[in-house]
Protein backbone atom coordinates (compact mmCIF):
# COMPACT_ATOMS: atom_id res chain seq x y z
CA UNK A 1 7.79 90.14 6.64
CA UNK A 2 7.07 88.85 3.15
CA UNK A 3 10.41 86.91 3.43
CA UNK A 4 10.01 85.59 7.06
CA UNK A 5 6.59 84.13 6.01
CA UNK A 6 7.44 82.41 2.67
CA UNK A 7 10.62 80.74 4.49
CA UNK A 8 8.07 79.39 6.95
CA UNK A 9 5.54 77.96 3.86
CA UNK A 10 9.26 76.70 3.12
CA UNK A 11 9.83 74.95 6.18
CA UNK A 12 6.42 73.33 6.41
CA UNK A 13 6.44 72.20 2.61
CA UNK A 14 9.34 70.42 3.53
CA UNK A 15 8.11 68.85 6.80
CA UNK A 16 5.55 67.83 5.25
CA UNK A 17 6.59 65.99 2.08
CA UNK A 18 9.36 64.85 4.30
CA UNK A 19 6.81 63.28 6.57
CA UNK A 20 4.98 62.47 3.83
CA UNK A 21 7.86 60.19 2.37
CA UNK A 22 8.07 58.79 5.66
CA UNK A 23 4.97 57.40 6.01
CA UNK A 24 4.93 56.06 2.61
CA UNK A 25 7.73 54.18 3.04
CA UNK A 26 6.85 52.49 6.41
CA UNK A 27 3.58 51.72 4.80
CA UNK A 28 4.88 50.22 1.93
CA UNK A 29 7.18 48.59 4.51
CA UNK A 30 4.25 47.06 6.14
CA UNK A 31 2.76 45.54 3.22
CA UNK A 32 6.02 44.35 2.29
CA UNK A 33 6.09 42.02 5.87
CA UNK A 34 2.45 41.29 5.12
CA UNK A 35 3.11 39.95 1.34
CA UNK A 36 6.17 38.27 2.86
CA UNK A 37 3.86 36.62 5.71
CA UNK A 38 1.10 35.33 3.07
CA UNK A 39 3.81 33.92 0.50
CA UNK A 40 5.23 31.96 3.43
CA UNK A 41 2.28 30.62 4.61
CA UNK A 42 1.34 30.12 1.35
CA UNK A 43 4.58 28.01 0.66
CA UNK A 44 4.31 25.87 4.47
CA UNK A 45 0.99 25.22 2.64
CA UNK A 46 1.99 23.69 -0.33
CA UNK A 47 4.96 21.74 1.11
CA UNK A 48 2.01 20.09 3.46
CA UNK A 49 -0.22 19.34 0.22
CA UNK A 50 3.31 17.64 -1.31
CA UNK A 51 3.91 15.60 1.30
CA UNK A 52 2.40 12.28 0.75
CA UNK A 53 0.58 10.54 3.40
CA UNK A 54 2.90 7.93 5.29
CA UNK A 55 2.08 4.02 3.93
CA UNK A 56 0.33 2.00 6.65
CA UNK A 57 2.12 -0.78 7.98
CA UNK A 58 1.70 -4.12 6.82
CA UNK A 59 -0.17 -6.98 9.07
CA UNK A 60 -0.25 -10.41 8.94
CA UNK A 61 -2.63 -12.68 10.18
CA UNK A 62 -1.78 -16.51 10.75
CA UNK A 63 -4.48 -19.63 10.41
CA UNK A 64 -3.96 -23.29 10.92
CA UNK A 65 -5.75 -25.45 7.98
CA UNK A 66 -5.83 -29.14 8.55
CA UNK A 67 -2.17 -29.38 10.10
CA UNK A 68 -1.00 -26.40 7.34
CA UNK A 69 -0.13 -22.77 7.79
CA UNK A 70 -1.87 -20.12 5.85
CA UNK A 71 -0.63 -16.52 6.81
CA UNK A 72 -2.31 -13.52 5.25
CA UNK A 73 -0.06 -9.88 4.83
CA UNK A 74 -3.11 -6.79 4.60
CA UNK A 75 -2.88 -3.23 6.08
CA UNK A 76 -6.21 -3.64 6.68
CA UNK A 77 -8.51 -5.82 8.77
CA UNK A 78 -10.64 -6.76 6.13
CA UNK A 79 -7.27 -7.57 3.88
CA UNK A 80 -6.65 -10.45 6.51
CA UNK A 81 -9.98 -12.86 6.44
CA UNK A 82 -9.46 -15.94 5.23
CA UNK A 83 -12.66 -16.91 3.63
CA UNK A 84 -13.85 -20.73 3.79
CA UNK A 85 -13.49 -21.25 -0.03
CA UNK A 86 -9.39 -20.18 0.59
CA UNK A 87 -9.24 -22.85 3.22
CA UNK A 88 -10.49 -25.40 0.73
CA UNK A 89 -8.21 -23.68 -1.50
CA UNK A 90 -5.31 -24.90 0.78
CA UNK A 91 -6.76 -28.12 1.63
CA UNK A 92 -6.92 -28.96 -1.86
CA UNK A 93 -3.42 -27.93 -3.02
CA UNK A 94 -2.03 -30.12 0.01
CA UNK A 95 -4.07 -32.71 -1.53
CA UNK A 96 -3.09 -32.40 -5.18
CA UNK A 97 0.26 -32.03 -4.26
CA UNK A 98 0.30 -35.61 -2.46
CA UNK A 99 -1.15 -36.80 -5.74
CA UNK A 100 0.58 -35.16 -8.50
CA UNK A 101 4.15 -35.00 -7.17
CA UNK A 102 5.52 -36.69 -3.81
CA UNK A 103 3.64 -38.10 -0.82
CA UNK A 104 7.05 -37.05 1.14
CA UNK A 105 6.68 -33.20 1.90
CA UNK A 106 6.77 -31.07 4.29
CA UNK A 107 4.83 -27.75 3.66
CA UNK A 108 6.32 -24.52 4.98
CA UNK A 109 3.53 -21.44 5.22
CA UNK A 110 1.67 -20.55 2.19
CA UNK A 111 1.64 -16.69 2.56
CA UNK A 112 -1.33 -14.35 0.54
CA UNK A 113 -0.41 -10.85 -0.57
CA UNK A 114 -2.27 -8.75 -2.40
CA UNK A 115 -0.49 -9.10 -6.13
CA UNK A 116 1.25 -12.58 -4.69
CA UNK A 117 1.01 -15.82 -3.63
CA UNK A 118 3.75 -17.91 -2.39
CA UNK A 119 4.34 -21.60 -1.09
CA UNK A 120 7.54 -23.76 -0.50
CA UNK A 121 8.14 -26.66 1.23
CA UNK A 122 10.75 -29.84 1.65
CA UNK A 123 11.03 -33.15 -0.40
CA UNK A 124 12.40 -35.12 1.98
CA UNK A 125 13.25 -37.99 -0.02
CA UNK A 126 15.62 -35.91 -2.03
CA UNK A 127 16.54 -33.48 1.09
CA UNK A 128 15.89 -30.06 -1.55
CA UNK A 129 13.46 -27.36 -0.95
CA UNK A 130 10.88 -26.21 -3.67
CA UNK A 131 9.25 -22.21 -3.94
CA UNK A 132 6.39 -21.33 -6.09
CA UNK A 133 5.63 -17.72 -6.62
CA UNK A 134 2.48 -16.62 -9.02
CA UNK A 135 4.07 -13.47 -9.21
CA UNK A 136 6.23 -14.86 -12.15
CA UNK A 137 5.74 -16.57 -15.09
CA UNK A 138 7.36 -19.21 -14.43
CA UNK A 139 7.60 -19.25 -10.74
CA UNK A 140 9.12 -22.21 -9.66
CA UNK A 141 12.86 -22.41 -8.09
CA UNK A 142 14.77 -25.38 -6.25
CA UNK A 143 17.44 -25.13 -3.84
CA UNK A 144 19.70 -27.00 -1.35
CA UNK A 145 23.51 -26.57 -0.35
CA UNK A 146 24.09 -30.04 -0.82
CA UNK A 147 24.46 -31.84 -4.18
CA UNK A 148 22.10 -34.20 -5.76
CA UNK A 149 22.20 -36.75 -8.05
CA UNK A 150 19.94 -36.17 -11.47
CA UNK A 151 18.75 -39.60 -12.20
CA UNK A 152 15.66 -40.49 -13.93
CA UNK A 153 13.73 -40.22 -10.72
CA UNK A 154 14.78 -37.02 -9.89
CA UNK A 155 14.49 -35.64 -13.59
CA UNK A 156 10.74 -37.00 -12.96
CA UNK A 157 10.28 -35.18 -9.50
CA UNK A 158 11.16 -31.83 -11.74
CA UNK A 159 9.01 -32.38 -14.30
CA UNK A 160 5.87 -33.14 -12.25
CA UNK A 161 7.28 -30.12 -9.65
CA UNK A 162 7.14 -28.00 -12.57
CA UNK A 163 4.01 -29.35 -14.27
CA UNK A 164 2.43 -28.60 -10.64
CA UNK A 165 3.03 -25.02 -10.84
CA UNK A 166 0.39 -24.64 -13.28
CA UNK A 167 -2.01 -26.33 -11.05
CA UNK A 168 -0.86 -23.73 -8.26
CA UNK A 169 -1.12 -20.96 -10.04
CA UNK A 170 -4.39 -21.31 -11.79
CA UNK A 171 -6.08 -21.96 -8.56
CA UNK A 172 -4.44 -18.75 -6.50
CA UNK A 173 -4.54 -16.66 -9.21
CA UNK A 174 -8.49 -16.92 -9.28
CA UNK A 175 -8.18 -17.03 -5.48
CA UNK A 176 -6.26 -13.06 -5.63
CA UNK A 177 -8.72 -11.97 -8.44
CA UNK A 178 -11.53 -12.62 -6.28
CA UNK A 179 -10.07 -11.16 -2.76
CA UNK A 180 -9.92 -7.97 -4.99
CA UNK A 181 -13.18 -8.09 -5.86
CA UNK A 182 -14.59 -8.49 -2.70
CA UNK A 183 -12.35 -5.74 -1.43
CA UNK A 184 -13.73 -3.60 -4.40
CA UNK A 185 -17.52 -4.55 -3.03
CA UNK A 186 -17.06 -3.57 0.30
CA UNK A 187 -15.44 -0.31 -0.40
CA UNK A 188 -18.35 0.54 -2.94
CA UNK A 189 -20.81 -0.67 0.32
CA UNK A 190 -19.27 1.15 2.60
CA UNK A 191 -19.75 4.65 0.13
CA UNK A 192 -23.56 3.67 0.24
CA UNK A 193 -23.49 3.58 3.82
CA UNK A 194 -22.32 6.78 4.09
CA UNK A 195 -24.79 8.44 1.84
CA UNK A 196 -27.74 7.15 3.27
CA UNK A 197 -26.34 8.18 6.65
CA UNK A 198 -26.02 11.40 5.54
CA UNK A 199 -29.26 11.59 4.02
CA UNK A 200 -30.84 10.60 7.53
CA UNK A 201 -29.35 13.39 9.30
CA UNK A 202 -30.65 15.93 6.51
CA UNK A 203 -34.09 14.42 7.22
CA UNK A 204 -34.05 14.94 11.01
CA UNK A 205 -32.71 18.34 10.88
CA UNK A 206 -35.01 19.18 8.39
């Protein structure tokens, strides 16, 4: 009887650490799936925190200044106003231009960016283009496909095309520096804005 019994303790000692085992395992299992679940999520997470946001797509805006082109390259609206001080800007390059180097050009579009400015146009008396670029230090190229002849008058055009460049680039440079600012301005507005906004909702809840 003795023997018949302690078999049976036997049996059920070894069901249940059997069982036992079982358990254990699909538990540990479980938290295995689990761990695997967060550390994935946790990674599809990060990857969206390392992606950087997409660039915005550049705009340009175009404006007609006393029979010149002026266009503007922003990816923002407020990037592309043309104030009335640029426009005299223009005007008065066209002008010095007439003065200080030939009375013969044609003006192609002056173009604003937001580290650049650049302007080129024809001299039509000696059939070659011209490009300034404030970008550079010494921004000024020539080109044509045909050739020219370098006599004194043309040696003179260069000189005062080059001498001119300083004239262009003083004045746009100061013209970029102070787009920025204004740009720097309204963004610090645009904070205040917000605050008191948010300061006037506090107030009406309260």
């Amino acid at each position: 009887m003795k023997k018949r019994i302690l078999n049976r303790n036997n049996v059920d000692s070894r069901y249940v650490n059997e069982s036992y085992d079982t358990m254990k395992q699909m538990l540990n299992l479980s938290r295995g799936l689990i761990n695997e679940q967060d550390v994935s999520q946790e990674y599809e997470t990060a990857q969206e925190e390392r992606e950087e946001p997409k660039e915005k797509e550049e705009k340009t805006k175009e404006y007609t200044v006393s029979g010149g082109k002026i266009i503007v390259h922003g990816v923002d609206e407020q990037d592309l106003v043309l104030t009335q001080e640029e426009q005299t800007s223009f005007q008065e390059t066209m002008d010095d231009f007439v003065e200080q180097v030939s009375d013969m050009a044609e003006y192609h579009p002056l173009n604003i960016y937001k580290n650049n400015v650049e302007w080129s146009g024809d001299l039509l008396k000696f059939d070659v283009r011209f490009y300034y670029s404030i970008a550079e230090v010494d921004g000024t190229y020539i080109g044509n496909a045909n050739m020219i002849k370098v006599d004194p008058e043309f040696l003179e055009l260069l000189g005062k095309l080059k001498s001119f460049f300083k004239v262009f680039e003083a004045k746009w440079a100061k013209i970029l520096a102070s787009r920025r600012t204004t740009e720097a301005t309204k963004e610090e507005g645009l904070g205040d804005n917000e605050l008191s906004v948010d300061v006037e909702i506090d107030s009406d809840v309260n």
